[in-house]
N, C-alpha and C. Protein backbone atom coordinates (compact mmCIF):
# COMPACT_ATOMS: atom_id res chain seq x y z
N UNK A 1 -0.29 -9.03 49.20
CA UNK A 1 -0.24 -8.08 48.09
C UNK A 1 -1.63 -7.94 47.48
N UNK A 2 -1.92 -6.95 46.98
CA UNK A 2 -3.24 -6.80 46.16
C UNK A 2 -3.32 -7.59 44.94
N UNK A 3 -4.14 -7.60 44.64
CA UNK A 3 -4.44 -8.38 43.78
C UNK A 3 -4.39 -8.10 42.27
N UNK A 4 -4.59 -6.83 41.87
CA UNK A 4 -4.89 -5.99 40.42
C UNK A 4 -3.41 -5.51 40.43
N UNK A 5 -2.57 -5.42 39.25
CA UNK A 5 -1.94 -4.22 38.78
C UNK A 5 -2.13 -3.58 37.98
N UNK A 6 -1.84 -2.67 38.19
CA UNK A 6 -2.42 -1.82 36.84
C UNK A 6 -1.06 -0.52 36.00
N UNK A 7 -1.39 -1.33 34.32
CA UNK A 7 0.09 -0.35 33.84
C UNK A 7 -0.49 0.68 33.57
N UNK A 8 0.03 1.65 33.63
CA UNK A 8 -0.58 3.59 33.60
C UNK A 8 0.34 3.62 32.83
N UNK A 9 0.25 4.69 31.88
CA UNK A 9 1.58 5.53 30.96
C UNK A 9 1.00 6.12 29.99
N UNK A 10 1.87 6.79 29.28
CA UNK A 10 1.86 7.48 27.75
C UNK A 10 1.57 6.49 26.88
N UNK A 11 0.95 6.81 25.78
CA UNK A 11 0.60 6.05 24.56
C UNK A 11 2.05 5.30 23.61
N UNK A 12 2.52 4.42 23.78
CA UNK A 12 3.70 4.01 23.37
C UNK A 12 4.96 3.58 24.76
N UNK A 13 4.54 3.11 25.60
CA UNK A 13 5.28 2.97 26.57
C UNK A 13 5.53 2.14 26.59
N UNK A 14 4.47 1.10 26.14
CA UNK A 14 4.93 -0.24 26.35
C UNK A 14 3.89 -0.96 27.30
N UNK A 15 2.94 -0.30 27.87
CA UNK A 15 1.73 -1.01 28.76
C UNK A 15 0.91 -2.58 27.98
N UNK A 16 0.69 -2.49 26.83
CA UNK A 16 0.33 -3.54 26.62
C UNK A 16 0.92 -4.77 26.32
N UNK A 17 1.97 -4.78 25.36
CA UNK A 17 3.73 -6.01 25.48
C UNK A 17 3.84 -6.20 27.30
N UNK A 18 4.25 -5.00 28.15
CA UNK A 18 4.54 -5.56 28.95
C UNK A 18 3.70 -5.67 30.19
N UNK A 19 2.42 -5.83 29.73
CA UNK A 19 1.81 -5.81 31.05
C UNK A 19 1.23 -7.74 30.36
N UNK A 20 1.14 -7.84 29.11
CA UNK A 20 1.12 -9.61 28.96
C UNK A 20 2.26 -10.36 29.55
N UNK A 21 3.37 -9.70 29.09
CA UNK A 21 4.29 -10.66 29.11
C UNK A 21 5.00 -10.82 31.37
N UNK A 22 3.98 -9.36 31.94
CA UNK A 22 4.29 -9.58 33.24
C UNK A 22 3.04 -10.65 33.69
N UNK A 23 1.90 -10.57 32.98
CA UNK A 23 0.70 -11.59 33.67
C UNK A 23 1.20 -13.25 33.31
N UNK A 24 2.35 -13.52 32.34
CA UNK A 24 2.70 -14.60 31.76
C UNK A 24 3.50 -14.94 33.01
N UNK A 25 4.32 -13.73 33.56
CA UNK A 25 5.66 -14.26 34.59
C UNK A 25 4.83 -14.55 36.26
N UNK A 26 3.64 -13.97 36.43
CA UNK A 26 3.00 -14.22 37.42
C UNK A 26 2.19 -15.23 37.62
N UNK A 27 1.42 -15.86 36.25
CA UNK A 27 0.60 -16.64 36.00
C UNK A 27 -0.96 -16.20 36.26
N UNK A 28 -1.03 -15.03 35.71
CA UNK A 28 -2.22 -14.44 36.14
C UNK A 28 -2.90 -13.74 34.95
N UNK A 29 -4.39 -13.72 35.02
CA UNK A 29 -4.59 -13.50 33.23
C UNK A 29 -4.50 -11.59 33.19
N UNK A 30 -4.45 -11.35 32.34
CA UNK A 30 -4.30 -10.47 32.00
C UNK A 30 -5.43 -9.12 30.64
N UNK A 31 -5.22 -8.05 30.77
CA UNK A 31 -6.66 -7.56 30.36
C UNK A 31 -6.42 -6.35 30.13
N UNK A 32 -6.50 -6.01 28.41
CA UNK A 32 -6.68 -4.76 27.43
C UNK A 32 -7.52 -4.10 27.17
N UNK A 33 -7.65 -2.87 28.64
CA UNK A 33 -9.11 -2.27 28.76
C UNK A 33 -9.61 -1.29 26.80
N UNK A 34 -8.60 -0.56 26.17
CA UNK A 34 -8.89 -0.38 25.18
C UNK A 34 -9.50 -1.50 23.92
N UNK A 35 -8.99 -3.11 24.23
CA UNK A 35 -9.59 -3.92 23.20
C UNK A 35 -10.88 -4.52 23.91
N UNK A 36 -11.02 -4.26 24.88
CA UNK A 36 -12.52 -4.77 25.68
C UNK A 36 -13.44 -3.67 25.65
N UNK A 37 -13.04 -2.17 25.32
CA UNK A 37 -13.74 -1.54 25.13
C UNK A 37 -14.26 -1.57 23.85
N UNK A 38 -13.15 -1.73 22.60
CA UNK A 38 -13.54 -2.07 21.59
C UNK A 38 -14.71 -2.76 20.97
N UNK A 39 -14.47 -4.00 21.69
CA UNK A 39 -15.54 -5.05 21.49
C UNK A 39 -16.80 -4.58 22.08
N UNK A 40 -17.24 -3.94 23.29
CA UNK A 40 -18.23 -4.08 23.76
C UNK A 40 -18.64 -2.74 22.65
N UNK A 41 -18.25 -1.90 22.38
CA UNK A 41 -18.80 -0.50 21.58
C UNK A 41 -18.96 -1.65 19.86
N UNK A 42 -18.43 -2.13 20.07
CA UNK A 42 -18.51 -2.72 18.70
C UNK A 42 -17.84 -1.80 17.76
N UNK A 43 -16.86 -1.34 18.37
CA UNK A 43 -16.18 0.04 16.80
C UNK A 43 -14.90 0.38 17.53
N UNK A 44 -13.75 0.85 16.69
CA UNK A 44 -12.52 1.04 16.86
C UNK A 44 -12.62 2.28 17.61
N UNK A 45 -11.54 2.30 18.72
CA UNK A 45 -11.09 3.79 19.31
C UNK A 45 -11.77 5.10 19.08
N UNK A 46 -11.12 5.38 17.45
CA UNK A 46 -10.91 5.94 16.69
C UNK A 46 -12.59 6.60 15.89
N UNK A 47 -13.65 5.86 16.31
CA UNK A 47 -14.83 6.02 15.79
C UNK A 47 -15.58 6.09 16.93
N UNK A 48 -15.24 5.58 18.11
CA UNK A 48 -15.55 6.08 19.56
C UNK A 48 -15.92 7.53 19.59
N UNK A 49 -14.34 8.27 19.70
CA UNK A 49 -13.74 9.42 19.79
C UNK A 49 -14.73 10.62 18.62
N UNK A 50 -15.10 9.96 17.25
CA UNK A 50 -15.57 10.42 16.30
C UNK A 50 -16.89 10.69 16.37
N UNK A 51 -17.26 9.37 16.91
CA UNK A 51 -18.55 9.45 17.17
C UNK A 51 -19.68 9.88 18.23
N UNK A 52 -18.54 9.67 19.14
CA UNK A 52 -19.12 10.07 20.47
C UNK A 52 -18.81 10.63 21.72
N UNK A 53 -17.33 10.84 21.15
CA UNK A 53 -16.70 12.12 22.06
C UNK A 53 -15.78 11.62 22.65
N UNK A 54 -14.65 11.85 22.71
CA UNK A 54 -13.85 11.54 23.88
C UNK A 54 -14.26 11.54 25.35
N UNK A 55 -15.22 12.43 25.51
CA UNK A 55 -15.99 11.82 26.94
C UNK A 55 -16.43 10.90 27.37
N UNK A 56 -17.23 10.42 26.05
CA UNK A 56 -18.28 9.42 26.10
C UNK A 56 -17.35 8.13 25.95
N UNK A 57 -16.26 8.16 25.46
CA UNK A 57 -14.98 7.09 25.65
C UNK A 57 -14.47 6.77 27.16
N UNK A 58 -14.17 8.50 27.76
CA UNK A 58 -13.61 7.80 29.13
C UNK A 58 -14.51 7.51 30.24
N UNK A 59 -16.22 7.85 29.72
CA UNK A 59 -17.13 7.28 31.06
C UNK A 59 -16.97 5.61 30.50
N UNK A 60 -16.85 4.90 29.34
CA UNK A 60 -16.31 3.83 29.14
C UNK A 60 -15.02 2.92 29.82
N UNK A 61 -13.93 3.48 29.67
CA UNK A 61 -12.74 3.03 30.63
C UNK A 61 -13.61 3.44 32.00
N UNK A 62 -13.65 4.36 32.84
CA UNK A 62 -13.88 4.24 33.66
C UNK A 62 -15.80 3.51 34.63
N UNK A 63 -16.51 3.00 33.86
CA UNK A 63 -17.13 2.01 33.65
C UNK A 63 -16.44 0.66 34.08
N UNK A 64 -15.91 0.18 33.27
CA UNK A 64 -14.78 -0.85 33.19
C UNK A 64 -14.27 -1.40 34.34
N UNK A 65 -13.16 -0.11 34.46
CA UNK A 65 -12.50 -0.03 35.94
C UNK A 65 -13.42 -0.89 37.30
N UNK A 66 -14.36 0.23 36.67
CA UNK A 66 -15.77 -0.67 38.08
C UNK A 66 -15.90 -1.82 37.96
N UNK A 67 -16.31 -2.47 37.03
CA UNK A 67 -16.51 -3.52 36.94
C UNK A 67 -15.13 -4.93 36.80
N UNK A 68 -13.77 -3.75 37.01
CA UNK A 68 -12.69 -5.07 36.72
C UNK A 68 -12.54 -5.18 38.58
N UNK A 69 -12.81 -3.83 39.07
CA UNK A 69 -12.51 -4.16 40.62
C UNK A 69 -12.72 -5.29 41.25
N UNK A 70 -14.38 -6.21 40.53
CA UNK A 70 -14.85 -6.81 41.15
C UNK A 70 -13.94 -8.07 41.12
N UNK A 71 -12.96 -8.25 40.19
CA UNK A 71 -12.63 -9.26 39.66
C UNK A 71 -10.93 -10.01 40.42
N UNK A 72 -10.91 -11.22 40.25
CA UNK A 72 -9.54 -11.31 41.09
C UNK A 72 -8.20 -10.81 40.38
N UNK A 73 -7.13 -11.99 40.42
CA UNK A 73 -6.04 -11.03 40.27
C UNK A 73 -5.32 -11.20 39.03
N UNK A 74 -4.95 -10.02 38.44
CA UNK A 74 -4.81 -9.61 37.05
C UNK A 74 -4.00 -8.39 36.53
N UNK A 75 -3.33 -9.06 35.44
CA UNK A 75 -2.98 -7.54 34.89
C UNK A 75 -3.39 -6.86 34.19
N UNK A 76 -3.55 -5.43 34.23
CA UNK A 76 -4.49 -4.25 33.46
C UNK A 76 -3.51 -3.39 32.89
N UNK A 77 -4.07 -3.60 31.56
CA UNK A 77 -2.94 -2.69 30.58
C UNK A 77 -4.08 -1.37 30.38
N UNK A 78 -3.82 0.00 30.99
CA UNK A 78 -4.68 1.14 30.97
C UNK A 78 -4.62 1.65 30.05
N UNK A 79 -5.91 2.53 29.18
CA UNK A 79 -5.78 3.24 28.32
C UNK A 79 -4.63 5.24 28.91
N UNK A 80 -4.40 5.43 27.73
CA UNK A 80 -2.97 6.26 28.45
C UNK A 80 -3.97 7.59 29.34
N UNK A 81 -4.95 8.03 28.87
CA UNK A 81 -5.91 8.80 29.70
C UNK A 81 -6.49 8.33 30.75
N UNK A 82 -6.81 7.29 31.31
CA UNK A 82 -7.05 6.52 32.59
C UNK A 82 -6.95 7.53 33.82
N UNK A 83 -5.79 7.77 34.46
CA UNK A 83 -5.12 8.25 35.50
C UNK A 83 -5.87 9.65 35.36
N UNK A 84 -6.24 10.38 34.33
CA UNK A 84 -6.48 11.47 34.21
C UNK A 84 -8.03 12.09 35.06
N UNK A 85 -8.15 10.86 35.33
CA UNK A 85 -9.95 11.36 36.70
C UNK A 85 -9.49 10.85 38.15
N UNK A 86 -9.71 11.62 38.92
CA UNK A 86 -9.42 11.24 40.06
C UNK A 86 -10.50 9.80 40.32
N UNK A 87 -11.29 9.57 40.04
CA UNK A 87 -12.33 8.30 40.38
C UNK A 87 -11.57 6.92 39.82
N UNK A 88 -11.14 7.49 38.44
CA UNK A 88 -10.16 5.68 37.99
C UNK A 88 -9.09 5.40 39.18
N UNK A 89 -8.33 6.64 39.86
CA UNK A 89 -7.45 6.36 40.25
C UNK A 89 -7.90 5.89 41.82
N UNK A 90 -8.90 6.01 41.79
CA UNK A 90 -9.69 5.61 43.53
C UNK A 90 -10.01 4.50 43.35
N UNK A 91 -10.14 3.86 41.98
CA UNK A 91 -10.87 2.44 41.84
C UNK A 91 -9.50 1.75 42.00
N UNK A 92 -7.94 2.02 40.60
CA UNK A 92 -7.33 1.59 41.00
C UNK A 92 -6.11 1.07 42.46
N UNK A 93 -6.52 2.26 42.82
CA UNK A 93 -5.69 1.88 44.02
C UNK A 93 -6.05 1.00 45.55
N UNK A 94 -7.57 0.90 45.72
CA UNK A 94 -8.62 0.82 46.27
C UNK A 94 -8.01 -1.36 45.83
N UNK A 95 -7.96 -1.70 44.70
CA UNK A 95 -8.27 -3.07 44.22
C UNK A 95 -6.50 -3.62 44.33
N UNK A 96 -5.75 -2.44 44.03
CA UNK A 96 -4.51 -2.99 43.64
C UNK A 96 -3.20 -1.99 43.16
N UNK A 97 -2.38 -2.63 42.95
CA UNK A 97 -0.89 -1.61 42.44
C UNK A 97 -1.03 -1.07 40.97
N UNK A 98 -0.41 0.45 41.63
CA UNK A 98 -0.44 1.12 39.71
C UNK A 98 0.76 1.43 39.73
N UNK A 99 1.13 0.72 38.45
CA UNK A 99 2.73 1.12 38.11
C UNK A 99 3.02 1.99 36.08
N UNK A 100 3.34 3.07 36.72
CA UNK A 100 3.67 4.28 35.97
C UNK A 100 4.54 3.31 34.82
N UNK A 101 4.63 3.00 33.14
CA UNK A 101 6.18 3.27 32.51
C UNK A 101 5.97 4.39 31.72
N UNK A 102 7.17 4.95 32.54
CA UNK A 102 7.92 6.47 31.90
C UNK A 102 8.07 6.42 30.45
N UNK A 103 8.04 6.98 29.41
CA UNK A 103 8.79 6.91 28.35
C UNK A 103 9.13 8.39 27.66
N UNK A 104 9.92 8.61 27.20
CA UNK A 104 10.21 9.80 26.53
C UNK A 104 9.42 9.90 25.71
N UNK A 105 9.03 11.34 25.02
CA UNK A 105 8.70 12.13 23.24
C UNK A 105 9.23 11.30 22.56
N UNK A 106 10.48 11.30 22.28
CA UNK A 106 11.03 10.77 21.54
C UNK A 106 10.80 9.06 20.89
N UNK A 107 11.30 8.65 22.38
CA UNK A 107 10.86 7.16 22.06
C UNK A 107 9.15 7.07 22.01
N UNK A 108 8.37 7.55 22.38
CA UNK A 108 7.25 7.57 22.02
C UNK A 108 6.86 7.41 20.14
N UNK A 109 7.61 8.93 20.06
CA UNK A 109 6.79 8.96 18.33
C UNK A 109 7.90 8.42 17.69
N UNK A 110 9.29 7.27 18.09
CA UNK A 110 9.45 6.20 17.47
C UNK A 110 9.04 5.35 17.66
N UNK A 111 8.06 4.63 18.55
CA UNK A 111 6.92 3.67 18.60
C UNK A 111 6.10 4.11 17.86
N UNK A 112 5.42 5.15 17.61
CA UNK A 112 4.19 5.09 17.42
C UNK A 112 3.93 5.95 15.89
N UNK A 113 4.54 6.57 15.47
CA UNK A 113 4.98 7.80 14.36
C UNK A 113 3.47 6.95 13.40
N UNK A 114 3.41 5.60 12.67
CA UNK A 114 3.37 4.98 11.86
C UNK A 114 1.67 4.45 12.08
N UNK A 115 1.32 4.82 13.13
CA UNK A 115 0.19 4.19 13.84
C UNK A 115 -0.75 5.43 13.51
N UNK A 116 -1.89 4.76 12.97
CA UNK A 116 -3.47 5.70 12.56
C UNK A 116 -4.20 5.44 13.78
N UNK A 117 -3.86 4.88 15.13
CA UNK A 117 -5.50 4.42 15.71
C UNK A 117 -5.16 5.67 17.03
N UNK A 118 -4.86 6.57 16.85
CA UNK A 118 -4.15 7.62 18.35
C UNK A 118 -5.10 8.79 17.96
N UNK A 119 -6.21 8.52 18.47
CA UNK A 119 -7.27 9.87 18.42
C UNK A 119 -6.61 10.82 19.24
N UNK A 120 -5.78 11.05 19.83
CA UNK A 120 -5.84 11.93 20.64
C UNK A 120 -4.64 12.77 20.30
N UNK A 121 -3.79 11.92 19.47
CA UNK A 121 -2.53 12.70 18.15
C UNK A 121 -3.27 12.78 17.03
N UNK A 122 -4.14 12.70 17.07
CA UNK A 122 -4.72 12.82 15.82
C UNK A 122 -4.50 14.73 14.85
N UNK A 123 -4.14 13.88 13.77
CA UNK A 123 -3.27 15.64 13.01
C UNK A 123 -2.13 16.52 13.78
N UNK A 124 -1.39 15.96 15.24
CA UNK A 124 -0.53 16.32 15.82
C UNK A 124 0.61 14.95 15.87
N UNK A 125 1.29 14.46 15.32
CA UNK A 125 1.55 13.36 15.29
C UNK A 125 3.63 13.92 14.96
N UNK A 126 3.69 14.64 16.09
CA UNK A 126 5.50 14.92 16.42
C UNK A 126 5.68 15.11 17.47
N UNK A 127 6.87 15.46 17.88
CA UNK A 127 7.62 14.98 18.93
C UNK A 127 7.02 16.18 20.17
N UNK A 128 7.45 17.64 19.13
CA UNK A 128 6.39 18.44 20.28
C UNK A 128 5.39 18.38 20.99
N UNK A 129 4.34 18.31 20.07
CA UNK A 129 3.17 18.45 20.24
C UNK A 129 3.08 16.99 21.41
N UNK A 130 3.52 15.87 21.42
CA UNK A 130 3.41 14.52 21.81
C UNK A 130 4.08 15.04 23.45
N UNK A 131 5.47 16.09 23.18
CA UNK A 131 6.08 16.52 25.03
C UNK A 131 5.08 17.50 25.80
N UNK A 132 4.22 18.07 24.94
CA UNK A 132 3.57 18.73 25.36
C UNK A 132 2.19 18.06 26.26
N UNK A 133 1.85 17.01 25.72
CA UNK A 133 0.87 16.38 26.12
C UNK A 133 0.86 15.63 27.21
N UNK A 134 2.41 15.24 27.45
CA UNK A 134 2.68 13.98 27.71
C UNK A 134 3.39 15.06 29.63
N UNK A 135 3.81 16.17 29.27
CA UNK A 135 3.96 17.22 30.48
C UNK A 135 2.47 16.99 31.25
N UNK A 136 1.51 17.85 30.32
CA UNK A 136 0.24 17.87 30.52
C UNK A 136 -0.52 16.73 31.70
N UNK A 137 0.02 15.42 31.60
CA UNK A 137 -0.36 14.32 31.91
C UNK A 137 0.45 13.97 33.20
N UNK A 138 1.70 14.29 33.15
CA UNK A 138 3.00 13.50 33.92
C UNK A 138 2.06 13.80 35.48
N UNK A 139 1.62 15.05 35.84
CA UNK A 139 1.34 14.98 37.38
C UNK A 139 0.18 14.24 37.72
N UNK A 140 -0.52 13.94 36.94
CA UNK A 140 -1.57 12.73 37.06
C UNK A 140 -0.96 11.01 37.29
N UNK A 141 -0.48 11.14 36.23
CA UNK A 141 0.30 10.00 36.42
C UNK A 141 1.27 9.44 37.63
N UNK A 142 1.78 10.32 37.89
CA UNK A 142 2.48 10.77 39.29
C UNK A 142 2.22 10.03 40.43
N UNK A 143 0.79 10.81 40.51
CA UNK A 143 0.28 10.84 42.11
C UNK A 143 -0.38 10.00 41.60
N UNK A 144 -0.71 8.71 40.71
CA UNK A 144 -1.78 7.85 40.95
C UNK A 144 -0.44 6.62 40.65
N UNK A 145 0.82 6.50 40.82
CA UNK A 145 1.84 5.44 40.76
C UNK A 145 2.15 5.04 41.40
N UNK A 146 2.15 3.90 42.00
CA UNK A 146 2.93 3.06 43.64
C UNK A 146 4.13 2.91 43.20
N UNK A 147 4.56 2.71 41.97
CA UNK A 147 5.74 2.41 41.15
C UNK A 147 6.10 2.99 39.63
N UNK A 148 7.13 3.29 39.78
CA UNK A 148 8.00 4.08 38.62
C UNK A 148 8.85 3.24 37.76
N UNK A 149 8.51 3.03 36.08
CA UNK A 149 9.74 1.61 35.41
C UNK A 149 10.00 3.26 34.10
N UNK A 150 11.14 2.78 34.30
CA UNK A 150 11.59 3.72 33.28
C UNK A 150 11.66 2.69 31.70
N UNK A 151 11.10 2.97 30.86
CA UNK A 151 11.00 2.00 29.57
C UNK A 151 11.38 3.00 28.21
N UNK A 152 12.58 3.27 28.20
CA UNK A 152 13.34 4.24 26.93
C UNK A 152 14.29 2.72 26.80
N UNK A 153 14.24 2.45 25.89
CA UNK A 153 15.81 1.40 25.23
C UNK A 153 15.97 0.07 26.26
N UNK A 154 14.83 -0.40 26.28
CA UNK A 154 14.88 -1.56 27.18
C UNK A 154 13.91 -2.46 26.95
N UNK A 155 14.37 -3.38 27.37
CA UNK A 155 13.37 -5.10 26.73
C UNK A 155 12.09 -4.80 27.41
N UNK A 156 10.77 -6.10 27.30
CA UNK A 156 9.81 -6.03 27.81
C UNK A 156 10.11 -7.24 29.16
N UNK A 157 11.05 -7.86 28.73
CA UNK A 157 12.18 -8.83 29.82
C UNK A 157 12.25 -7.96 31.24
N UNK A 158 13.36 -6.81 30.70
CA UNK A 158 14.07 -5.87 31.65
C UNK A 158 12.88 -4.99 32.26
N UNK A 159 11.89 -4.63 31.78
CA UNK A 159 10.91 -3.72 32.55
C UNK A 159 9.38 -4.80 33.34
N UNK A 160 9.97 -6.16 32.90
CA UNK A 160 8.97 -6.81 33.83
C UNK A 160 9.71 -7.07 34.68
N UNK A 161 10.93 -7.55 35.01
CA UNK A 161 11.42 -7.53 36.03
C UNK A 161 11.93 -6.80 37.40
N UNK A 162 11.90 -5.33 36.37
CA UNK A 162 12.59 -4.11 37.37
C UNK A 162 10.27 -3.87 37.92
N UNK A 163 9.27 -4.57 37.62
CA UNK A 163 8.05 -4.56 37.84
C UNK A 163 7.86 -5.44 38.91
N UNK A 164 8.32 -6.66 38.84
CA UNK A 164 8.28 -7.95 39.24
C UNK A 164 9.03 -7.53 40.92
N UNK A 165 10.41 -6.70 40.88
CA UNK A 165 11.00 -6.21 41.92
C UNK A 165 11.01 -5.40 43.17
N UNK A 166 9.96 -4.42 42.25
CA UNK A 166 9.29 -3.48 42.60
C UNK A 166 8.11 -3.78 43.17
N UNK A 167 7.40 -4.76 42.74
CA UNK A 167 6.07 -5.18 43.45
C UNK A 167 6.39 -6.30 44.99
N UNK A 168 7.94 -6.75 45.04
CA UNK A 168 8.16 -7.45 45.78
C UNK A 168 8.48 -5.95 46.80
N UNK A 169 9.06 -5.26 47.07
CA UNK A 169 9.23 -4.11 47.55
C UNK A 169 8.20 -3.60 48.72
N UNK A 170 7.38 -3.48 47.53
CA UNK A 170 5.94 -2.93 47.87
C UNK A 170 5.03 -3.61 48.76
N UNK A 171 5.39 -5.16 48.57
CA UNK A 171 4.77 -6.16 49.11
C UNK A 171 5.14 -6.36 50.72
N UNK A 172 6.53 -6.03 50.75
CA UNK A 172 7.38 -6.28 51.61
C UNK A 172 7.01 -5.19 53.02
N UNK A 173 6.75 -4.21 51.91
CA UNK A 173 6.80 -2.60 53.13
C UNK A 173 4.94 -2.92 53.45
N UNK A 174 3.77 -3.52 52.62
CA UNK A 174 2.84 -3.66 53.27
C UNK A 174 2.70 -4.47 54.68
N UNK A 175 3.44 -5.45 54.24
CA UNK A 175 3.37 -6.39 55.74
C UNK A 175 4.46 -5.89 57.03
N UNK A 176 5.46 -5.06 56.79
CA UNK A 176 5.76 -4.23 57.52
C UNK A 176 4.69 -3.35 58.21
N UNK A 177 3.70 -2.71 57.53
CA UNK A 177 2.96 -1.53 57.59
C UNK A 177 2.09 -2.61 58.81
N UNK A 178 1.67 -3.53 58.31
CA UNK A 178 0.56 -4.30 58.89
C UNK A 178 1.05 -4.72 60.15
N UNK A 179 2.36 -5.03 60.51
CA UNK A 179 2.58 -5.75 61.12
C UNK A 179 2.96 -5.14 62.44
């Protein structure tokens, strides 16, 4: 099996809860490209975006990416724009498994309604505006997923495992492939 996974999704899916609590069930460390970006910019998201563009944010994640390739095996909780360049998705797949969680509008802006750090809802912060975005995104997300966890009304338990299952799957049909 490869070595990297990597969680892809919408902002409120659940990539960061459950991409710890899957590096806990594997024994493998695990890694919050938005709080490592943080630190190295020395400034929140949110002053990134303000300051220096949302561009100048995702040559950051995808920076990163490069430099996590080099690294062994781990879980990567993605920022929710990630998937959105074809080059992140050449790095990720190239190192390791990307697994999509789905989440609805809905359950989204009940995760997240309450939260100031979402530059990218920023002054759009409802359910529309959030399906609209989140359409916008879905075929990216798509075609850069080895795996699909549906995460509407479900533990971080239940979606590491239906992860955990899925990567055995995957694992299974490579050495088929190889063999």
């Amino acid at each position: 099996m490869k070595e990297q996974i990597y969680l892809i999704g919408f902002m409120g899916s659940g990539k960061t809860s459950v991409s710890r609590r899957l590096a806990r069930l594997l024994g493998i460390k695990c890694l919050e490209m938005d709080d490592i970006i943080k630190m190295e910019a020395g400034k929140e998201i949110t002053r990134i975006f303000a300051e220096d563009g949302e561009e100048a944010f995702r040559q950051m994640e995808t920076a990163l990416l490069c430099r996590l390739s080099g690294e062994g095996a781990m879980v990567v909780s993605c920022g929710g724009g990630v998937p959105l360049r074809p080059e992140n998705v050449k790095w990720m797949k190239k190192r390791g498994i990307v697994v999509l969680l789905r989440v609805s509008a809905q359950e989204t802006y009940r995760r997240i309604h309450s939260s100031t750090n979402r530059p990218v809802l920023a002054g759009h912060m409802n359910v529309e505006y959030i399906a609209g975005l989140m359409a916008e995104r879905e075929p990216f997300y798509r075609r850069a997923a080895d795996l699909v966890v549906e995460t509407d009304q479900r533990s971080q338990d239940e979606i590491a495992a239906d992860i955990l299952q899925g990567l055995k799957q995957i694992s299974g049909k490579e050495q088929t492939d190889e063999g």
